[in-house]
Protein backbone atom coordinates (compact mmCIF):
# COMPACT_ATOMS: atom_id res chain seq x y z
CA UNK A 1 0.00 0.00 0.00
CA UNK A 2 2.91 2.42 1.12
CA UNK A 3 4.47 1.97 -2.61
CA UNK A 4 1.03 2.84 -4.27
CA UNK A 5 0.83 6.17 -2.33
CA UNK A 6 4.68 6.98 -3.20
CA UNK A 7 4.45 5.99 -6.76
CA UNK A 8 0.80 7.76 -6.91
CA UNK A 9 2.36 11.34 -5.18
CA UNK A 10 5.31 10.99 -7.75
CA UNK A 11 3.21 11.31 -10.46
CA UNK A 12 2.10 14.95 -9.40
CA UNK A 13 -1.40 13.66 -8.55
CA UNK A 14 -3.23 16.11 -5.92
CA UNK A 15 -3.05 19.63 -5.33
CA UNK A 16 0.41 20.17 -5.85
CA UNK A 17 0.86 23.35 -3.82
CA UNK A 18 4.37 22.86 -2.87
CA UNK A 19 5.38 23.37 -6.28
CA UNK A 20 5.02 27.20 -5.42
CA UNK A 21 8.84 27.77 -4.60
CA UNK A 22 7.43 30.69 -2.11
CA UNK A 23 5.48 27.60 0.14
CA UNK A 24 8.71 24.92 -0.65
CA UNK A 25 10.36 27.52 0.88
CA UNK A 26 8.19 27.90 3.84
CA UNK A 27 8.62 24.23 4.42
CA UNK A 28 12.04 23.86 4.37
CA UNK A 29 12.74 27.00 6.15
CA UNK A 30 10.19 25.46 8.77
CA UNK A 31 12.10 22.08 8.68
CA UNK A 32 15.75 24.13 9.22
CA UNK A 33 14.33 26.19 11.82
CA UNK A 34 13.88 23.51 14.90
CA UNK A 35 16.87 21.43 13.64
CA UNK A 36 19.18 20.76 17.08
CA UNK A 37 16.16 22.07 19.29
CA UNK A 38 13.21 19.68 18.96
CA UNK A 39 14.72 17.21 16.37
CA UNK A 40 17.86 16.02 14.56
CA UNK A 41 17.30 16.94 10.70
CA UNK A 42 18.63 14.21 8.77
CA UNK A 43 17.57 14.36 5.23
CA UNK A 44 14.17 16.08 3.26
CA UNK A 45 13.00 16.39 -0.10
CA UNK A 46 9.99 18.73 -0.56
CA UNK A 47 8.08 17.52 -3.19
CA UNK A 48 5.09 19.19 -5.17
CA UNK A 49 2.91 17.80 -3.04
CA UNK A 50 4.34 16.18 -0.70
CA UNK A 51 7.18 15.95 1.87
CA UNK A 52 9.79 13.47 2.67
CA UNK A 53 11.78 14.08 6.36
CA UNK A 54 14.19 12.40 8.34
CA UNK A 55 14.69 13.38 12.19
CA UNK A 56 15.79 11.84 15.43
CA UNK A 57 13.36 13.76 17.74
CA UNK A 58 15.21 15.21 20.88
CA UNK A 59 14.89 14.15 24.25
CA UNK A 60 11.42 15.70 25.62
CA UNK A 61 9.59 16.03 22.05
CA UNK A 62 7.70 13.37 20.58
CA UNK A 63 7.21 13.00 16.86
CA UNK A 64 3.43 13.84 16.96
CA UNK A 65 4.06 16.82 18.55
CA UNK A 66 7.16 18.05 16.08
CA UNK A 67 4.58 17.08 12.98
CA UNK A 68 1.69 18.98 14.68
CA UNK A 69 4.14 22.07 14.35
CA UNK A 70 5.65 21.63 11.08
CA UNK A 71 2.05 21.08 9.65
CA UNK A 72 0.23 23.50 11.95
CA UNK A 73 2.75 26.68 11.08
CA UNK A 74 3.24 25.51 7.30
CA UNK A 75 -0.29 25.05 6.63
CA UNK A 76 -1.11 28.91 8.32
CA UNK A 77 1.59 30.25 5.90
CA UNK A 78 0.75 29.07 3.02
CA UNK A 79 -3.31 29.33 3.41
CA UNK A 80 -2.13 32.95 3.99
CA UNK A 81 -0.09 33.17 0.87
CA UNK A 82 -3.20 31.13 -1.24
CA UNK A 83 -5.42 33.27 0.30
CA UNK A 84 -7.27 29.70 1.49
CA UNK A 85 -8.64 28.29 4.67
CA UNK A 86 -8.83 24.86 6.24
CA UNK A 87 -6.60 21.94 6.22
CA UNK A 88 -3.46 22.43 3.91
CA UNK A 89 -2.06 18.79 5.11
CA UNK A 90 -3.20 15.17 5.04
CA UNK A 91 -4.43 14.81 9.05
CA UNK A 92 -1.82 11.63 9.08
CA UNK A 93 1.63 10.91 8.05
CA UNK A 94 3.51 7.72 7.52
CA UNK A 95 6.44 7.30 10.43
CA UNK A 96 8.81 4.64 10.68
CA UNK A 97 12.15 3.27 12.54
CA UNK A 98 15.39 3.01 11.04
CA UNK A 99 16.26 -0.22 12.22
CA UNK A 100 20.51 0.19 11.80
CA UNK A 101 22.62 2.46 9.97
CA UNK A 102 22.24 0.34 6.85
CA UNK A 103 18.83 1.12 6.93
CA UNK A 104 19.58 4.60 7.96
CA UNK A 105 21.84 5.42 5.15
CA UNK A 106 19.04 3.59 2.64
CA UNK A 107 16.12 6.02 3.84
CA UNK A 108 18.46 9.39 3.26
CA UNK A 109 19.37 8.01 -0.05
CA UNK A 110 15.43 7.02 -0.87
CA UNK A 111 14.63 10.68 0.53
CA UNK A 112 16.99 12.56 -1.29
CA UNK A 113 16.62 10.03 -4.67
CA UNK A 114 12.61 10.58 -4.75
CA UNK A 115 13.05 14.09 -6.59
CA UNK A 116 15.06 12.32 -9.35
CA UNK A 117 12.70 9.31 -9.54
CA UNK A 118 9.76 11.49 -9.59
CA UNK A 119 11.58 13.08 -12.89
CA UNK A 120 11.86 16.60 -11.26
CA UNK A 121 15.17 16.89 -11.79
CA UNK A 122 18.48 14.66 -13.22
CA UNK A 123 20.59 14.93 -9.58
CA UNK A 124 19.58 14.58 -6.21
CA UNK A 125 21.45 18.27 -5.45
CA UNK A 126 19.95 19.82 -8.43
CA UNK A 127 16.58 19.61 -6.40
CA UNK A 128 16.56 23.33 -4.35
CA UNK A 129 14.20 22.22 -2.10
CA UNK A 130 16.32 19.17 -0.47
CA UNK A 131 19.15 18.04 2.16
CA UNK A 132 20.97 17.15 -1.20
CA UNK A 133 21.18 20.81 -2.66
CA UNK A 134 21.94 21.83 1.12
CA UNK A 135 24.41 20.13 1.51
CA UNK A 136 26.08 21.03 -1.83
CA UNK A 137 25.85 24.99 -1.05
């Protein structure tokens, strides 16, 4: 089920608000701006409509409450810049454990990969909105 929602979101289906650099931005900036406080930013892709993120949460936050955050500040932004109200995200979000560094390495590489898979771009760094292109800068 989990690869028929990726492969279905990487063919652009949905509203595809993200591909709005102004709201990519948002998110990413969002993503950057409780890295080391509430979570350990690992890899991200934002994708035109959708989002990819790795984090470790830090001790005393909990993942629910770190998504709540992201979605809840991201959502106000951009409904501001759409001039829209209501829900901007999906109520749920797909969470999982990296089970060893193997796997660990294999989820930043699927994260950072998806933009290039998705055919948005021929390099994981050419993708702006990414740990990939971060990293490269």
């Amino acid at each position: 089920m989990r690869r028929r929602v990726e492969a279905y979101l990487d063919q652009g289906h949905g509203n595809c608000y993200l591909k709005d650099s102004r709201i990519a931005t948002i998110v990413q900036d969002a993503l950057l701006f409780h890295d080391q406080t509430k979570y350990r930013l690992a890899a991200w892709s934002v994708m035109p409509n959708h989002v990819h993120l790795l984090c470790t949460p830090c001790e005393e936050h909990h993942l629910a409450e770190i998504m709540h955050s992201l979605k809840s500040y991201t959502a106000s932004q951009a409904n501001k810049l759409l001039d829209h109200k209501g829900r901007f995200w999906q109520k749920e979000y797909f969470d999982r454990y990296a089970r060893n560094a193997r796997h660990y390495a294999n989820v930043v590489s699927y994260i950072e990969n998806n933009p290039v898979k998705a055919w948005l771009c021929e390099n994981p760094e050419d993708w702006p909105f990414s740990s990939a292109s971060f990293r490269k800068q």
